[in-house]
PDB file of N, CA and C in Angstrom:
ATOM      1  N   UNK A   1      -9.862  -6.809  -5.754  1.00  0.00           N
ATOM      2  CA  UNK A   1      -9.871  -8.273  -5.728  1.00  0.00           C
ATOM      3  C   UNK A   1      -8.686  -8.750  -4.883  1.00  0.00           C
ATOM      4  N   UNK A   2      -8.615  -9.929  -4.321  1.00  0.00           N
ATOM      5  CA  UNK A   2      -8.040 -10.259  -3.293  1.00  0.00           C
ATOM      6  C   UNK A   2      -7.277 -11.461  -3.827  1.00  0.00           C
ATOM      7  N   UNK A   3      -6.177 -11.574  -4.112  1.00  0.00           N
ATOM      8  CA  UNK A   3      -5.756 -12.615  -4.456  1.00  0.00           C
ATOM      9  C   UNK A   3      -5.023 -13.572  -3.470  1.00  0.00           C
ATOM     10  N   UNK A   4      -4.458 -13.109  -2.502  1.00  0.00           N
ATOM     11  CA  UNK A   4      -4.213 -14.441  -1.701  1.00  0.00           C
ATOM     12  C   UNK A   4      -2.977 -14.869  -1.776  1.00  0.00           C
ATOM     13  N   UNK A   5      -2.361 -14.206  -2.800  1.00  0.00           N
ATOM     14  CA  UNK A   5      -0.500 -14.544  -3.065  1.00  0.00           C
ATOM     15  C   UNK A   5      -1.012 -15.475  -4.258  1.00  0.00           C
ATOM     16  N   UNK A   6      -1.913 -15.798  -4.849  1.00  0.00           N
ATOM     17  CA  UNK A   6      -2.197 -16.919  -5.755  1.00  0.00           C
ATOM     18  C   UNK A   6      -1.765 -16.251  -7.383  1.00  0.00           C
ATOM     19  N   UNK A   7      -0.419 -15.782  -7.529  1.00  0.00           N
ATOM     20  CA  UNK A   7       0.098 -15.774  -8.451  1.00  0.00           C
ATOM     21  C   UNK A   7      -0.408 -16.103 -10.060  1.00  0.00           C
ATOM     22  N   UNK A   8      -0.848 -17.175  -9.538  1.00  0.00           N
ATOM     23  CA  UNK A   8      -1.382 -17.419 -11.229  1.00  0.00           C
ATOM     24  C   UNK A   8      -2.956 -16.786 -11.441  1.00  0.00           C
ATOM     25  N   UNK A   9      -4.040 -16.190 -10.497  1.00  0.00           N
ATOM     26  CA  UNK A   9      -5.113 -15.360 -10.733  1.00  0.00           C
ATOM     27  C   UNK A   9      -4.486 -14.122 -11.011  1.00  0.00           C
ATOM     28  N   UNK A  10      -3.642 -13.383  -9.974  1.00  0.00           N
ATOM     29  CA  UNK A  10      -2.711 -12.817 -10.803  1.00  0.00           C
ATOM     30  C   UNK A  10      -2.841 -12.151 -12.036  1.00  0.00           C
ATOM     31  N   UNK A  11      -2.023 -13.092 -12.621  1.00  0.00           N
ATOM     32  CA  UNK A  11      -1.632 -13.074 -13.832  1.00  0.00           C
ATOM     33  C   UNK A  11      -2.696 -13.148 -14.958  1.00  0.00           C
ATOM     34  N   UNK A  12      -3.628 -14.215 -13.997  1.00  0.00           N
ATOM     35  CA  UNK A  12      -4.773 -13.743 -15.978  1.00  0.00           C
ATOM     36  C   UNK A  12      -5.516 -12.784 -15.018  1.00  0.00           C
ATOM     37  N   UNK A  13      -5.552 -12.021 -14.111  1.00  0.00           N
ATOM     38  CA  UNK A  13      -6.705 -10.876 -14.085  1.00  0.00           C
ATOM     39  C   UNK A  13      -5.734 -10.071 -14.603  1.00  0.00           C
ATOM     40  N   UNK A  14      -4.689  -9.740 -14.511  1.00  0.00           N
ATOM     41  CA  UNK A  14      -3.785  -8.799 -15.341  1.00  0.00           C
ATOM     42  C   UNK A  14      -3.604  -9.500 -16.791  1.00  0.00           C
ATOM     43  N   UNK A  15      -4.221 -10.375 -17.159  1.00  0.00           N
ATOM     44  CA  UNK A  15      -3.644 -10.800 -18.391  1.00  0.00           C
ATOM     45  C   UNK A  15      -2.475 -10.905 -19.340  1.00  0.00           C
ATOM     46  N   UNK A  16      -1.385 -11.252 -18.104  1.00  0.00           N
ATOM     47  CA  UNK A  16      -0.477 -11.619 -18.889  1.00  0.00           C
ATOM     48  C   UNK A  16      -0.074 -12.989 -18.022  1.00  0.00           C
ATOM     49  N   UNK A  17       1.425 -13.900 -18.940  1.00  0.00           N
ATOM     50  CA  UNK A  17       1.638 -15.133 -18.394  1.00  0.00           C
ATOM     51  C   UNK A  17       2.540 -14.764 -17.142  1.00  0.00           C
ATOM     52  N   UNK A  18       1.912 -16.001 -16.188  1.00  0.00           N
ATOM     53  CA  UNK A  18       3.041 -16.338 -15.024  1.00  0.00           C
ATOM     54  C   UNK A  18       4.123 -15.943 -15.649  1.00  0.00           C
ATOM     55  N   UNK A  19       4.867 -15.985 -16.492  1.00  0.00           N
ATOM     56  CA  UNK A  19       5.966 -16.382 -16.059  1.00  0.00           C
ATOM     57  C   UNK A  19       6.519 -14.643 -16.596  1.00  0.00           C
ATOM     58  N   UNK A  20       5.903 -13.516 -17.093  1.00  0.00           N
ATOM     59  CA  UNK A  20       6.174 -12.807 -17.273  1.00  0.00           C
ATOM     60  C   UNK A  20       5.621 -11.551 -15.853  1.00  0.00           C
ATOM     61  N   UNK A  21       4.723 -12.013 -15.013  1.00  0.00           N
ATOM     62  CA  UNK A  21       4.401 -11.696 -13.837  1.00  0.00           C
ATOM     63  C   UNK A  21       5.261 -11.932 -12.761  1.00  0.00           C
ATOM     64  N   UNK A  22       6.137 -13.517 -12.844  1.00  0.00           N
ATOM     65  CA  UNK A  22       7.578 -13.815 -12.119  1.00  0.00           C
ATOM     66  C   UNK A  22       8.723 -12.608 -12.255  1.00  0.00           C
ATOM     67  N   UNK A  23       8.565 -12.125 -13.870  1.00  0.00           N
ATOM     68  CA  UNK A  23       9.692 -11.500 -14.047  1.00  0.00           C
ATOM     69  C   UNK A  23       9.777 -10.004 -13.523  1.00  0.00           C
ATOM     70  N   UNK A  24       8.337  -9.518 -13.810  1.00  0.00           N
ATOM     71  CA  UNK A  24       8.154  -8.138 -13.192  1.00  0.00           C
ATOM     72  C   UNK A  24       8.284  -8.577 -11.645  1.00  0.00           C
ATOM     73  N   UNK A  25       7.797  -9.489 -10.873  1.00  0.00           N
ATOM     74  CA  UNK A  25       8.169  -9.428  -9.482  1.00  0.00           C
ATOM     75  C   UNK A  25       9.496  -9.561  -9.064  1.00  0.00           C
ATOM     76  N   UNK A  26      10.455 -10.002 -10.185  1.00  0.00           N
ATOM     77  CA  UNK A  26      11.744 -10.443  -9.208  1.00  0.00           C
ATOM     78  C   UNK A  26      12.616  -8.739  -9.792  1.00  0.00           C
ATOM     79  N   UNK A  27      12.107  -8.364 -10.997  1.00  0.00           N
ATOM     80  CA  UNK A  27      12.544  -6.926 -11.033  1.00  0.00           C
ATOM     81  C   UNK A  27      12.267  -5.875 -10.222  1.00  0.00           C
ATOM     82  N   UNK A  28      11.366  -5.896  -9.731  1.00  0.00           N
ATOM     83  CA  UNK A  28      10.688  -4.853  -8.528  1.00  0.00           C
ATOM     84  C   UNK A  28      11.007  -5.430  -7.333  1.00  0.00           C
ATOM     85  N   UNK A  29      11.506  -6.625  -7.067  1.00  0.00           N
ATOM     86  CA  UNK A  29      11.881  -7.119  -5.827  1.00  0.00           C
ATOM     87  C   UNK A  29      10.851  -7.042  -4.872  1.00  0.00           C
ATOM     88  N   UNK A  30       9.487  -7.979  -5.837  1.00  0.00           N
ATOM     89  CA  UNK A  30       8.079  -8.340  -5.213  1.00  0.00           C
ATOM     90  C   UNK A  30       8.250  -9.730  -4.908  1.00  0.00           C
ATOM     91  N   UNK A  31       7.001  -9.735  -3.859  1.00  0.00           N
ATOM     92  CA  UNK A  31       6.786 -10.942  -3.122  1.00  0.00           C
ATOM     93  C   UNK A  31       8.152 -11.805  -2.291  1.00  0.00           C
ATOM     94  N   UNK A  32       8.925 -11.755  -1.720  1.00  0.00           N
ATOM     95  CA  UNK A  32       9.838 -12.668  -0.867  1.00  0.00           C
ATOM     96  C   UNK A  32       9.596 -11.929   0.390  1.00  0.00           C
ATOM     97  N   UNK A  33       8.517 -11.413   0.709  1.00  0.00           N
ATOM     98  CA  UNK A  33       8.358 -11.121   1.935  1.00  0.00           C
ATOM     99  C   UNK A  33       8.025 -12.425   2.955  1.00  0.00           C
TER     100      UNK A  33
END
């Protein structure tokens, strides 16, 4: 599936909240490309 950078599909196809999907990305030092 193709998400598009759209963060919040994201998060409910992984089923968890934005804001815990923010946290795994800024720990892995995802997305600021």
């Amino acid at each position: 599936m193709k998400s598009n950078y759209n963060r919040t599909l994201v998060a409910e196809v992984l089923n968890i909240s934005r804001k815990t999907l923010f946290n795994k990305m800024k720990r892995y030092n995802l997305g600021n490309e």
